[in-house]
Protein backbone atom coordinates (compact mmCIF):
# COMPACT_ATOMS: atom_id res chain seq x y z
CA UNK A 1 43.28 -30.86 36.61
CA UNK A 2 43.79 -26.89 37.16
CA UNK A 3 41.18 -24.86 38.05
CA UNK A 4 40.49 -23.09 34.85
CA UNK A 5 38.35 -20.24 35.84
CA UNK A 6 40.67 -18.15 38.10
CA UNK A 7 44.26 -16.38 37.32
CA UNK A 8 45.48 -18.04 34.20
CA UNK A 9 46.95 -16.12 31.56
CA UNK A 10 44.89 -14.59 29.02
CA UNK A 11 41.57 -15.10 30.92
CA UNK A 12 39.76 -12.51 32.13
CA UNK A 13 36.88 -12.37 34.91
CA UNK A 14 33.30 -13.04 32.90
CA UNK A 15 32.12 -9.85 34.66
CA UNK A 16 35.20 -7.62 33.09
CA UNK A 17 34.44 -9.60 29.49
CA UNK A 18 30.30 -8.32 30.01
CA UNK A 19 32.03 -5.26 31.09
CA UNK A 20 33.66 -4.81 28.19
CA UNK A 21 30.75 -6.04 25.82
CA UNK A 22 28.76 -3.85 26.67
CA UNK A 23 31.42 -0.78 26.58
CA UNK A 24 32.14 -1.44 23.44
CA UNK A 25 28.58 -2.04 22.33
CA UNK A 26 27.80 1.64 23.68
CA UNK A 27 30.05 2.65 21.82
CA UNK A 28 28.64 1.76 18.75
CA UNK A 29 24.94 3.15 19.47
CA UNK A 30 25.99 6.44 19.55
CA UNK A 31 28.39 7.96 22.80
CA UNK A 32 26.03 5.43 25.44
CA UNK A 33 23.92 8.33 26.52
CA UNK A 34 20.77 6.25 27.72
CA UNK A 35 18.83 9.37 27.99
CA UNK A 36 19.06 10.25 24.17
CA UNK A 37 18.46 6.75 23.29
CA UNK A 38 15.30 6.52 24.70
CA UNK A 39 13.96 9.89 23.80
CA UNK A 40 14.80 8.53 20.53
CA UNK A 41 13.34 5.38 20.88
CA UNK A 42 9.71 7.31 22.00
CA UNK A 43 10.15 9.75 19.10
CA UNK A 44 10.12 6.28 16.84
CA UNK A 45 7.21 4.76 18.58
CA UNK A 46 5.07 8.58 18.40
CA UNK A 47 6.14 8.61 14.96
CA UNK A 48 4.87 5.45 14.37
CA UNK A 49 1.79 5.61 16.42
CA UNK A 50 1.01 8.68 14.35
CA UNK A 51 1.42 6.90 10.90
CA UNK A 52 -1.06 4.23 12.11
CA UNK A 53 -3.99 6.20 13.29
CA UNK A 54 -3.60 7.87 9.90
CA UNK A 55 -4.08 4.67 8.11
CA UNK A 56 -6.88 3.89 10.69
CA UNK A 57 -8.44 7.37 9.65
CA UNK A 58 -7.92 6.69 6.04
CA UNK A 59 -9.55 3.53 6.01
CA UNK A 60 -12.61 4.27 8.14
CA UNK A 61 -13.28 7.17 5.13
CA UNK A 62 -13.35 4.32 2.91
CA UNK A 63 -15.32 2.22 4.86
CA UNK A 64 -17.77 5.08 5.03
CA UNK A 65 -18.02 5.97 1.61
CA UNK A 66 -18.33 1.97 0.51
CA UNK A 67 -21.47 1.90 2.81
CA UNK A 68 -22.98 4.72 1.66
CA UNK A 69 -22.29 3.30 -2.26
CA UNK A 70 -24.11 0.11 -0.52
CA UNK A 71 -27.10 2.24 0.74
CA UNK A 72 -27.56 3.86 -2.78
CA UNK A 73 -27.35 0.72 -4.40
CA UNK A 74 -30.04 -1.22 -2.22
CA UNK A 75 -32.41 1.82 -2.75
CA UNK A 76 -31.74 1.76 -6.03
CA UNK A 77 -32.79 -1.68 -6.09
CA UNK A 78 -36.71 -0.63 -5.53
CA UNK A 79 -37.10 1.21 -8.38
CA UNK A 80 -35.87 -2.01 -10.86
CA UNK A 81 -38.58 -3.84 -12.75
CA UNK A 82 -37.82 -6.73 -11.18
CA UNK A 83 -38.45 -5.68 -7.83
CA UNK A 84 -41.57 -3.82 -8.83
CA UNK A 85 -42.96 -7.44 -10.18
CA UNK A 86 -41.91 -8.97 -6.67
CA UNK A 87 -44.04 -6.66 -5.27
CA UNK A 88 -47.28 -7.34 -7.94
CA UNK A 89 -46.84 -11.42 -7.03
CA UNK A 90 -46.91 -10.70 -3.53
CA UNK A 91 -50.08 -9.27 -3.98
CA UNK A 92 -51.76 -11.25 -5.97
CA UNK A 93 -50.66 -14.33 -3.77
CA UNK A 94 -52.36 -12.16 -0.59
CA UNK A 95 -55.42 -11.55 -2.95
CA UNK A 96 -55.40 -15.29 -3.60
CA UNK A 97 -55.39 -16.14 -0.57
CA UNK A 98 -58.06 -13.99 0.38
CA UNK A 99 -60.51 -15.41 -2.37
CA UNK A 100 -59.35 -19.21 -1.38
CA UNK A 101 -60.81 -18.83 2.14
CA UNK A 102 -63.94 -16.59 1.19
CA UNK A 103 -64.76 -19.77 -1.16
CA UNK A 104 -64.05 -21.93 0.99
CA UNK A 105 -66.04 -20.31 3.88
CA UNK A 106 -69.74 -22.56 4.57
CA UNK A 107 -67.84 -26.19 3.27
CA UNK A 108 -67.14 -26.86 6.59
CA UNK A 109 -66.67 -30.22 7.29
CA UNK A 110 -68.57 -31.00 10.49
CA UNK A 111 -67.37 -34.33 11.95
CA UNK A 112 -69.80 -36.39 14.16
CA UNK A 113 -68.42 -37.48 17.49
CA UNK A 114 -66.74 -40.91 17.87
CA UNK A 115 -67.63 -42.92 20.46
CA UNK A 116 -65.91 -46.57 21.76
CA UNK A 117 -68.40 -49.55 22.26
């Protein structure tokens, strides 16, 4: 068998075909100026960059003014009826409580000691 890869007709030397590949694909971006391409390429990422920390900005102000809607509701929530009767059972549980042990207070139950024979 010939030896394919050098001096036949119509075949070319794989570093002239990436040669031209990449020639031809500079061609196509533009004139190949690498210097324009990536000034370019960092105006794109700024640009980008700057549309994000908008959106960051954005949502923090609606993150901010959802909490304080939260805080306004939950103080809200002490003035309801509901909450105020919370409050009165909670008491009278305490006051309970209270009465329970002052009844309760001289029937003590005084247990002798036990001793093993």
């Amino acid at each position: 068998m010939a030896d394919n890869s050098q001096g036949t007709a119509g075949q070319q030397n794989p570093l002239d075909v990436l040669e031209d590949i990449l020639n031809d694909a500079k061609k196509k971006s533009g004139g190949g100026d690498p210097d324009e391409a990536k000034k370019k390429a960092e105006e794109e990422e700024a640009q980008k960059l700057a549309e994000v920390e908008a959106a960051e900005q954005q949502q923090r102000a609606k993150d901010a003014q959802a909490l304080k809607q939260q805080i306004a509701g939950l103080s809200a929530i002490k003035e309801t009826p509901q909450y105020q009767a919370r409050l009165e059972q909670d008491a009278e549980k305490q006051e309970q409580q209270q009465q329970d042990q002052a009844d309760g207070e001289g029937f003590e139950i005084r247990q002798l000691g036990h001793t093993k024979i």
